[in-house]
C-alpha atoms as a PDB file:
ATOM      1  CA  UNK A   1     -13.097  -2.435  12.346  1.00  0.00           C
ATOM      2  CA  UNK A   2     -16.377  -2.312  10.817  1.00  0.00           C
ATOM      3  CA  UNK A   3     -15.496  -4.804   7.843  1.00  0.00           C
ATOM      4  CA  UNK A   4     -14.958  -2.038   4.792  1.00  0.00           C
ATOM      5  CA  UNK A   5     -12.265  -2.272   2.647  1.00  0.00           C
ATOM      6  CA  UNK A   6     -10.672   0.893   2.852  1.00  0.00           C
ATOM      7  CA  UNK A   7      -8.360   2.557   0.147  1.00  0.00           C
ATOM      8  CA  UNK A   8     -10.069   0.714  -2.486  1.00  0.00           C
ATOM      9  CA  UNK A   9      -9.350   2.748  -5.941  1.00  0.00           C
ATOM     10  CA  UNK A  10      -8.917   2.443  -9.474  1.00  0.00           C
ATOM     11  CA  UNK A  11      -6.338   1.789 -11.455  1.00  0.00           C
ATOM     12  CA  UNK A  12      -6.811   5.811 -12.586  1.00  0.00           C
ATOM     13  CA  UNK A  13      -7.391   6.660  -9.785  1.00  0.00           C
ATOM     14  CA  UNK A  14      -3.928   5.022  -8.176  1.00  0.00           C
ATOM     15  CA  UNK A  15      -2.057   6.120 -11.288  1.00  0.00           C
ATOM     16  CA  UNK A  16      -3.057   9.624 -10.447  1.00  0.00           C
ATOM     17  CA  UNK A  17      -2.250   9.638  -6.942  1.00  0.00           C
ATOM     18  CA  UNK A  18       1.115   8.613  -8.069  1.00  0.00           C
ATOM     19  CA  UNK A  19       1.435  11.387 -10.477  1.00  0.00           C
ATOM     20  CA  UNK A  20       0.023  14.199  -7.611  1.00  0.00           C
ATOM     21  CA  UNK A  21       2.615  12.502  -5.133  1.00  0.00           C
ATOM     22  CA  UNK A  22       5.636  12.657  -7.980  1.00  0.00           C
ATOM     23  CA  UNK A  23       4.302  16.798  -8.321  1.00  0.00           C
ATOM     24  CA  UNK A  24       3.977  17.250  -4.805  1.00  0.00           C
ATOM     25  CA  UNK A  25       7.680  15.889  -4.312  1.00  0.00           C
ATOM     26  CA  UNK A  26       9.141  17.695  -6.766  1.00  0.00           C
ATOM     27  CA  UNK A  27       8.100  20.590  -5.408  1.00  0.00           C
ATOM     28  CA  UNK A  28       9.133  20.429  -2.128  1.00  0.00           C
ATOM     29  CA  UNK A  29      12.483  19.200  -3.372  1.00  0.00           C
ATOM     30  CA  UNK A  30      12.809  21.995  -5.565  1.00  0.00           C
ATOM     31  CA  UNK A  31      12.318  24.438  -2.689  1.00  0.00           C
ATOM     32  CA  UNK A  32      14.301  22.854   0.013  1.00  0.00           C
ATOM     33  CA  UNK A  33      16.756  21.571  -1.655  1.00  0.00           C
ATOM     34  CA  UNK A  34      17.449  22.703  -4.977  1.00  0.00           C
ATOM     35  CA  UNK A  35      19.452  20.754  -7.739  1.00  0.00           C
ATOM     36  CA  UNK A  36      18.123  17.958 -10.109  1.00  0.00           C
ATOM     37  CA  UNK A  37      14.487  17.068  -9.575  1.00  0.00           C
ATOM     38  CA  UNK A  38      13.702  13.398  -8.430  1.00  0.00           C
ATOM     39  CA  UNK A  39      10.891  11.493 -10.432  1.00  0.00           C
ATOM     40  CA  UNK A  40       9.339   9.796  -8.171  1.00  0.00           C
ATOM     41  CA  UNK A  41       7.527   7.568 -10.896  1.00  0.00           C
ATOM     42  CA  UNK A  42      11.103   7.093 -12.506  1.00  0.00           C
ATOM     43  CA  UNK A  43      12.109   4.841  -9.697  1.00  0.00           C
ATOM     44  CA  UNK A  44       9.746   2.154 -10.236  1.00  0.00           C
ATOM     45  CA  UNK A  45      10.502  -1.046  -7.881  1.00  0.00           C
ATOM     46  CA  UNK A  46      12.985   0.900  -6.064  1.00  0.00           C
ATOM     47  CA  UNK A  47      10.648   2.463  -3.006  1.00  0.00           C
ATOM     48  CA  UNK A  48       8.845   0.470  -0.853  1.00  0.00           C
ATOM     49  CA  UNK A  49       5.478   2.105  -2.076  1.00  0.00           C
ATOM     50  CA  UNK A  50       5.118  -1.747  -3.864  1.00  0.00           C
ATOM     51  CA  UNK A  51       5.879  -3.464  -0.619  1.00  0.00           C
ATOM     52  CA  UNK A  52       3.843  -1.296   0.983  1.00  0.00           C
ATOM     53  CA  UNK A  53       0.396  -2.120  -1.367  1.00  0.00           C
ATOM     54  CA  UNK A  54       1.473  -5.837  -1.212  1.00  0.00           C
ATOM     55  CA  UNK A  55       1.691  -6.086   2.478  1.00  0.00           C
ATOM     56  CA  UNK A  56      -1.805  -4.244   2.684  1.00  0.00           C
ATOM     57  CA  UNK A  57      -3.483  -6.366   0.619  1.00  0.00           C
ATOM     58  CA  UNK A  58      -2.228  -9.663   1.919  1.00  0.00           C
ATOM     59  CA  UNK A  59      -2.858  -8.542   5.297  1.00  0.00           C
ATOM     60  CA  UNK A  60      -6.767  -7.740   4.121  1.00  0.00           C
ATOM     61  CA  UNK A  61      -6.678 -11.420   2.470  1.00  0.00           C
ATOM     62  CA  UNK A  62      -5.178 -12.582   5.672  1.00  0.00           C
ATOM     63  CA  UNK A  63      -8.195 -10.599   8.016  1.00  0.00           C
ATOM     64  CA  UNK A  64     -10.758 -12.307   5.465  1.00  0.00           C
ATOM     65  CA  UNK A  65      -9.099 -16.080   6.175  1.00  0.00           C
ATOM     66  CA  UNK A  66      -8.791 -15.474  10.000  1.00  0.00           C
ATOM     67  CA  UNK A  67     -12.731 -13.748  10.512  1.00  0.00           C
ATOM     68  CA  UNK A  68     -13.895 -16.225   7.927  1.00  0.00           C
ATOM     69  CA  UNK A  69     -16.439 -19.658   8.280  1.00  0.00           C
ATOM     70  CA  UNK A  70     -13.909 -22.402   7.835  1.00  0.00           C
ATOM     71  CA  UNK A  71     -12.845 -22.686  11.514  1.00  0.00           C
ATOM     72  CA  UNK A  72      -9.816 -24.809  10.850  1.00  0.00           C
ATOM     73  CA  UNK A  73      -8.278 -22.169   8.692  1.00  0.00           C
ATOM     74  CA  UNK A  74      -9.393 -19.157  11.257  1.00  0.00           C
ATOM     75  CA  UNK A  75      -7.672 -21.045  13.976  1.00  0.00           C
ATOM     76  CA  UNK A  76      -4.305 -21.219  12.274  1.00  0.00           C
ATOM     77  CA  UNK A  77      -4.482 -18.062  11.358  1.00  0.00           C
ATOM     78  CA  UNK A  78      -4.539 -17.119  14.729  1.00  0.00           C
ATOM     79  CA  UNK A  79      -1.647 -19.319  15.239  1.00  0.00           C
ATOM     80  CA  UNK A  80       0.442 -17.833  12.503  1.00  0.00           C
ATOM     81  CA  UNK A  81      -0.181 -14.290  14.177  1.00  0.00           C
ATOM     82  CA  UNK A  82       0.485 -15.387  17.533  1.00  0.00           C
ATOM     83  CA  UNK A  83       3.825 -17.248  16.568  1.00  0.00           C
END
């Protein structure tokens, strides 16, 4: 609410988040459930993890265009979310 861009990261820094989640999972798999691991990172495009980011970012572009100067653009903005 205060304006900050939150979850902001590197590239390392995403790519190891990944890799901690993909551990993380495989654990828990492998002691609740047994059998084959899953890969987490072997199902690229397949989660909604991408969808996920996407949607996050446009919707920080989107905050930006609707709390920006231009009031044309702010005001349908508003319209778009209200529709």
């Amino acid at each position: 609410m205060a304006g900050h861009s939150l979850g902001a990261a590197t590239p390392e820094e995403w790519n190891q988040f990944w890799l901690d989640l993909q551990d993380a999972l495989y654990i828990m798999r492998q002691n609740i459930l047994g059998g084959p691991p899953f890969y987490l990172n072997g199902v690229a495009m397949l989660t909604d993890a991408d969808g996920l980011l996407k949607a996050l970012r446009n919707g920080a572009f989107f905050d930006t265009l609707l709390h920006g100067d231009h009031k044309a653009i702010s005001a349908k903005c508003l319209e778009l979310a209200l529709s």
